[in-house]
C-alpha atoms as a PDB file:
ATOM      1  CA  UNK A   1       0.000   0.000   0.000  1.00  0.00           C
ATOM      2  CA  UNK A   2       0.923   3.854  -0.539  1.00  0.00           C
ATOM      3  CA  UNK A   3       1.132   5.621   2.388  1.00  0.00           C
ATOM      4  CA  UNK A   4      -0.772   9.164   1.183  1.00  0.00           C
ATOM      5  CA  UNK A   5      -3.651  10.352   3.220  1.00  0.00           C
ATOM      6  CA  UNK A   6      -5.962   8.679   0.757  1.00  0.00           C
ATOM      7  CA  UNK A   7      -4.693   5.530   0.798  1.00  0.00           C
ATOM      8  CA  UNK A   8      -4.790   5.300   4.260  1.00  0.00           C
ATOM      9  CA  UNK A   9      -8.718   6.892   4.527  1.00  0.00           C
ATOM     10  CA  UNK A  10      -9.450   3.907   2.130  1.00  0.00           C
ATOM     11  CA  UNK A  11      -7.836   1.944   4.430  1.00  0.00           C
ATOM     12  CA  UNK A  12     -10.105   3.115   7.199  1.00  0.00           C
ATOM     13  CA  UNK A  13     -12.933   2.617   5.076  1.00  0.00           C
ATOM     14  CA  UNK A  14     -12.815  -1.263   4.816  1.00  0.00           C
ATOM     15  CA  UNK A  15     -10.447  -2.436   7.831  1.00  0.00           C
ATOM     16  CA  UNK A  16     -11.611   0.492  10.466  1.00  0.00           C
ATOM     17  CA  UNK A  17     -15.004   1.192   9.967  1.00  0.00           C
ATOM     18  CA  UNK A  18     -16.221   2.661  12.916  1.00  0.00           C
ATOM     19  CA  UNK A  19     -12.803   5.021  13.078  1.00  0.00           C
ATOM     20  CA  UNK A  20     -14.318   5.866   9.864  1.00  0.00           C
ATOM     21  CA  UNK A  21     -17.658   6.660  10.364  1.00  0.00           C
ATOM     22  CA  UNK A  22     -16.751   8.228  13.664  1.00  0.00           C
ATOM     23  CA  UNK A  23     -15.006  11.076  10.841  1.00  0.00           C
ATOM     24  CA  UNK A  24     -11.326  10.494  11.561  1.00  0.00           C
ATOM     25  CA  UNK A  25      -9.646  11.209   8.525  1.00  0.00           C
ATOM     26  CA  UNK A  26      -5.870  11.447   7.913  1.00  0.00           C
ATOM     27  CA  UNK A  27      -4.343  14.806   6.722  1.00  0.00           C
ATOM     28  CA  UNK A  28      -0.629  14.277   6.120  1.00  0.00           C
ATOM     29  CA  UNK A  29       1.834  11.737   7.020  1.00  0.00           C
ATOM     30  CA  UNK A  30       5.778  12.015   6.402  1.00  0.00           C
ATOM     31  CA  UNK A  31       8.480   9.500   7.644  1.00  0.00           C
ATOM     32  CA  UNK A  32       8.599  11.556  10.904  1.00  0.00           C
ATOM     33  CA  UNK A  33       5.106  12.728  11.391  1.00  0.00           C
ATOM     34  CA  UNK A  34       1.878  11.749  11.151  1.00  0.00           C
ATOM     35  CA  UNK A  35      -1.806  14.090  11.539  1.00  0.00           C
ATOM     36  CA  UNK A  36      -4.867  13.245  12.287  1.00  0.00           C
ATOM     37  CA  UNK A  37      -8.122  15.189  12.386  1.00  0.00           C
ATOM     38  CA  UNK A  38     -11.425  14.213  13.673  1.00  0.00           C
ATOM     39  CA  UNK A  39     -14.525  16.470  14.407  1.00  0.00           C
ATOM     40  CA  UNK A  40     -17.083  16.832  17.044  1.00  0.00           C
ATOM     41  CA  UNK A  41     -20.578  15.685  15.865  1.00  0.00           C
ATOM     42  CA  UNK A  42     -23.546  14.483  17.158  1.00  0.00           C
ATOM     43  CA  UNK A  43     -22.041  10.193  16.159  1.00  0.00           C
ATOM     44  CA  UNK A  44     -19.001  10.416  18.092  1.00  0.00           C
ATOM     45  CA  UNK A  45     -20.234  12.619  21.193  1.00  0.00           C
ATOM     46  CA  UNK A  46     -20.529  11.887  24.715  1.00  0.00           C
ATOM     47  CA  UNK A  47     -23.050  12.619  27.161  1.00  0.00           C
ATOM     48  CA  UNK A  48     -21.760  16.356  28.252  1.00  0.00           C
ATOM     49  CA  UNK A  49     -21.462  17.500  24.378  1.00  0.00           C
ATOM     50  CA  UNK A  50     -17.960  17.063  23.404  1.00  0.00           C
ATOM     51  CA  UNK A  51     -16.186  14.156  22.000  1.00  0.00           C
ATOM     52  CA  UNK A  52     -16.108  10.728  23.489  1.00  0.00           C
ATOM     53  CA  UNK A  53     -12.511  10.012  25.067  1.00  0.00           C
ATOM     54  CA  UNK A  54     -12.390   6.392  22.327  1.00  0.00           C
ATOM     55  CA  UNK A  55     -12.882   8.453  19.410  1.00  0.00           C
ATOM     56  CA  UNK A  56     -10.024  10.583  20.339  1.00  0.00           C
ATOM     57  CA  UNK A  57      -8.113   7.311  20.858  1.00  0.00           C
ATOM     58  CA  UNK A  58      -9.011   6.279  17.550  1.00  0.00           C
ATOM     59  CA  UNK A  59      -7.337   9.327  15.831  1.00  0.00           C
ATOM     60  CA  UNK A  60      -4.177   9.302  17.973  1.00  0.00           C
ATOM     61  CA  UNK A  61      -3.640   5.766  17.646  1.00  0.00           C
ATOM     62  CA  UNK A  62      -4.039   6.182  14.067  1.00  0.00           C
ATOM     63  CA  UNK A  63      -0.945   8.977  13.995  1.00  0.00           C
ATOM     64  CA  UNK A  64       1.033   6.587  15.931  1.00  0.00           C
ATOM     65  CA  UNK A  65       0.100   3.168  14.005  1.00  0.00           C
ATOM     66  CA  UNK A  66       0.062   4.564  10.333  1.00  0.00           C
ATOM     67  CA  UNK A  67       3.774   5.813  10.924  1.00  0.00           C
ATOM     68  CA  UNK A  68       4.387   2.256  11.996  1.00  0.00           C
ATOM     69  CA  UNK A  69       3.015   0.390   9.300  1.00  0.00           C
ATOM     70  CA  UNK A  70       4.944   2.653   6.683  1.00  0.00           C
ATOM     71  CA  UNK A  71       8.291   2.280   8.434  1.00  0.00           C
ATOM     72  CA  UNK A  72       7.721  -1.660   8.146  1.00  0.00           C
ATOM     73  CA  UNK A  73       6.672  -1.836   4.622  1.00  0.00           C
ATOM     74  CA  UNK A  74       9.696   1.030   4.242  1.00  0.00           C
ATOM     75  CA  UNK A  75      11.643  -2.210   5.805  1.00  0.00           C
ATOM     76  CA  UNK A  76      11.041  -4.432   3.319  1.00  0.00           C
ATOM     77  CA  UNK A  77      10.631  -7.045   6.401  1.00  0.00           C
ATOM     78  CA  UNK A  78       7.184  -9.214   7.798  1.00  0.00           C
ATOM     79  CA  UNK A  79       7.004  -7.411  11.056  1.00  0.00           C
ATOM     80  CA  UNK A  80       3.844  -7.759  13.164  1.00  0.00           C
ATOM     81  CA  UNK A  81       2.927  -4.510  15.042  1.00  0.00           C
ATOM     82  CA  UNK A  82       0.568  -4.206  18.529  1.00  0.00           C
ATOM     83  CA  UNK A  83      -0.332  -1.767  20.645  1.00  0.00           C
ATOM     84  CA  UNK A  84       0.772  -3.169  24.035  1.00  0.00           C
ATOM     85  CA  UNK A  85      -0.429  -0.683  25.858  1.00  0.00           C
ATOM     86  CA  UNK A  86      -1.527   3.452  25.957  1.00  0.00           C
ATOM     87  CA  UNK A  87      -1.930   5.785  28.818  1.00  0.00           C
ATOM     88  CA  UNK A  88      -4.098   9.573  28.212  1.00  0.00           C
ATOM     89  CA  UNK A  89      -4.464  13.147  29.529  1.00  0.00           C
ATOM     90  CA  UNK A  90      -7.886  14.158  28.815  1.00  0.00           C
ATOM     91  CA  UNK A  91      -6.843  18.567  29.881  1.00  0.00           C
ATOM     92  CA  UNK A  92      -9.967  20.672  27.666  1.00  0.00           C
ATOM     93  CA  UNK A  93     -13.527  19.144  26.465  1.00  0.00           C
ATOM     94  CA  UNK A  94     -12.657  18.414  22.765  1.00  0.00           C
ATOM     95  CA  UNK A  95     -15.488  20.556  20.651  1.00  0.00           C
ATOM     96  CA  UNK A  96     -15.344  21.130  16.743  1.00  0.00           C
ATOM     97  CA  UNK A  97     -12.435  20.266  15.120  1.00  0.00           C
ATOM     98  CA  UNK A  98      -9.813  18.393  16.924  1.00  0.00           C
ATOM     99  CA  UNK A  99      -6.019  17.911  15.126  1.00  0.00           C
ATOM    100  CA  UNK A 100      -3.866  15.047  16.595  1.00  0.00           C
ATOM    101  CA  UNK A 101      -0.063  14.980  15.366  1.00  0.00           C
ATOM    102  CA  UNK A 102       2.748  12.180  16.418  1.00  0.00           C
ATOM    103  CA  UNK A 103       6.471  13.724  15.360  1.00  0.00           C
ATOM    104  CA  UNK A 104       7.920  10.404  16.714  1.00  0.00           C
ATOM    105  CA  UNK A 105       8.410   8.583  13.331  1.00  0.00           C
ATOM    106  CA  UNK A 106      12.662   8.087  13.930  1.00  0.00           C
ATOM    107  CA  UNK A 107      11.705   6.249  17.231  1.00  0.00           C
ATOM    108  CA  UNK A 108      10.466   3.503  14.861  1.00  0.00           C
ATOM    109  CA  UNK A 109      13.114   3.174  12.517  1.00  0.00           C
ATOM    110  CA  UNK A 110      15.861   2.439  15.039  1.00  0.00           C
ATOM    111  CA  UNK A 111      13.157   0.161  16.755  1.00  0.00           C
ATOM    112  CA  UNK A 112      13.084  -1.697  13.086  1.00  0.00           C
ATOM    113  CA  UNK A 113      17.078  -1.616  12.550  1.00  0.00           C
ATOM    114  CA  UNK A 114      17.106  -3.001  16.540  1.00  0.00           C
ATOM    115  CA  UNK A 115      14.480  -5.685  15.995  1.00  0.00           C
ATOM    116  CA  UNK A 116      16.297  -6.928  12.349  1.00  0.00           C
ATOM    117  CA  UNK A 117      19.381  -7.158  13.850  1.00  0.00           C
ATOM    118  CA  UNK A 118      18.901  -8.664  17.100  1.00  0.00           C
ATOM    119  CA  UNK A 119      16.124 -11.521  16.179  1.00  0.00           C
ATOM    120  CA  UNK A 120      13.912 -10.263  19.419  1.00  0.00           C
ATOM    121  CA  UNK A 121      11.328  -8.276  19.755  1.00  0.00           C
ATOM    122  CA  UNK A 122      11.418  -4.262  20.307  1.00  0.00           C
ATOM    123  CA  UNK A 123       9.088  -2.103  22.449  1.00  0.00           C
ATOM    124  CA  UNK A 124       8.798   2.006  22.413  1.00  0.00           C
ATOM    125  CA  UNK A 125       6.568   5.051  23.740  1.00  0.00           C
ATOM    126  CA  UNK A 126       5.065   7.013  20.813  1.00  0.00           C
ATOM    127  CA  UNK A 127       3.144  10.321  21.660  1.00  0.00           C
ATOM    128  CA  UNK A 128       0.254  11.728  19.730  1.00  0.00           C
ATOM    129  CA  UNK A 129      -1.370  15.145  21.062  1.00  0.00           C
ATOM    130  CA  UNK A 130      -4.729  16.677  20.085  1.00  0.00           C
ATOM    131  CA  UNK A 131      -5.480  20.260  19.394  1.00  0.00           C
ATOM    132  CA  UNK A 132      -9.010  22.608  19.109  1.00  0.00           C
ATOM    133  CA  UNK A 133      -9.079  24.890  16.600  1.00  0.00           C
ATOM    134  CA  UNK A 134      -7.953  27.421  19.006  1.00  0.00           C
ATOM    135  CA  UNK A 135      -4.093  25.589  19.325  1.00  0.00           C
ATOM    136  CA  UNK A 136      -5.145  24.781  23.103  1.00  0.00           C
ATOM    137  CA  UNK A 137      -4.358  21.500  23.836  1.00  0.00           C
ATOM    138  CA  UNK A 138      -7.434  18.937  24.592  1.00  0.00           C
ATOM    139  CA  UNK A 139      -6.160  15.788  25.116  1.00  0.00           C
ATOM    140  CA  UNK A 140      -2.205  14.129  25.004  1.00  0.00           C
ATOM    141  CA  UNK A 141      -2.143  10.446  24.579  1.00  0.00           C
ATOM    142  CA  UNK A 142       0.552   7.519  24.511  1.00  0.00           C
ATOM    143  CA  UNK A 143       0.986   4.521  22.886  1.00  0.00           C
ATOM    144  CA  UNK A 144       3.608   1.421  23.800  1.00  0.00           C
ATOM    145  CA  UNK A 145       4.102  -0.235  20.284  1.00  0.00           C
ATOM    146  CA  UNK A 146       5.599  -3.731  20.373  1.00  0.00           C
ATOM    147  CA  UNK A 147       7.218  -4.908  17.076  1.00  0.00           C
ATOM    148  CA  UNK A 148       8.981  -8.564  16.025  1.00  0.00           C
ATOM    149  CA  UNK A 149       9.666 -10.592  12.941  1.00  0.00           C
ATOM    150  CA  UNK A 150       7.583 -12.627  11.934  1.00  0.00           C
END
């Protein structure tokens, strides 16, 4: 697969539906960064009128994961990716549209190089943070990727 924003919006389409529907859409992705935007509507609210906190994990994981996937096709290597765990600041009720950007695309290539060369598998931290139109700062979430060979 391509990795432009409308390959990977395809890609929601038929493997990530609900991210989808939910209107999480990517806007740019580059070997070191990834964003993500995602506005608040009546499908993906929550009970007090802003966004629901999943739907905001949806569009930061997506930052974090679509830099992943392009770093292993990039590798040329059958490497299986999981999220092995994620941790979030919820700071600002997330209203209109929200922008989520991850800038840690090297931390994956050395994780790639590490896993290739050692055999075993490689964890590491990525951080994806989500902003209102206003540049105030809504919600900061984490993500522990695991990668191995296959």
């Amino acid at each position: 697969m391509e990795f432009s924003p409308s390959k990977l919006n395809t890609f929601l389409f038929f493997k990530l539906p609900s991210a989808f529907w939910c209107g999480v859409r990517v806007k740019s992705i580059s070997n070191t960064q990834c964003v993500v935007t995602v506005k608040h509507r009546w499908f993906n609210q929550n009970p007090f009128n802003s966004m629901y906190f999943a739907v905001q994990a949806m569009a930061a994981e997506l930052t974090t994961g679509a830099l992943v996937m392009m770093q292993i096709k990039k590798s040329g290597k059958r490497i299986s990716m999981l999220v092995a765990n994620n941790n979030g600041n919820f700071t600002k009720k997330a209203t209109g549209r929200i922008t989520f950007t991850c800038n840690d695309g090297q931390l994956i290539e050395e994780a790639i190089q590490r896993t290739i060369a050692t055999g075993e598998g490689q964890t590491f931290w990525m951080k994806s943070v989500g902003v209102n139109q206003k540049g105030e700062q809504v919600s900061e979430l984490n993500f522990e990727w695991s990668i191995k060979l296959k």
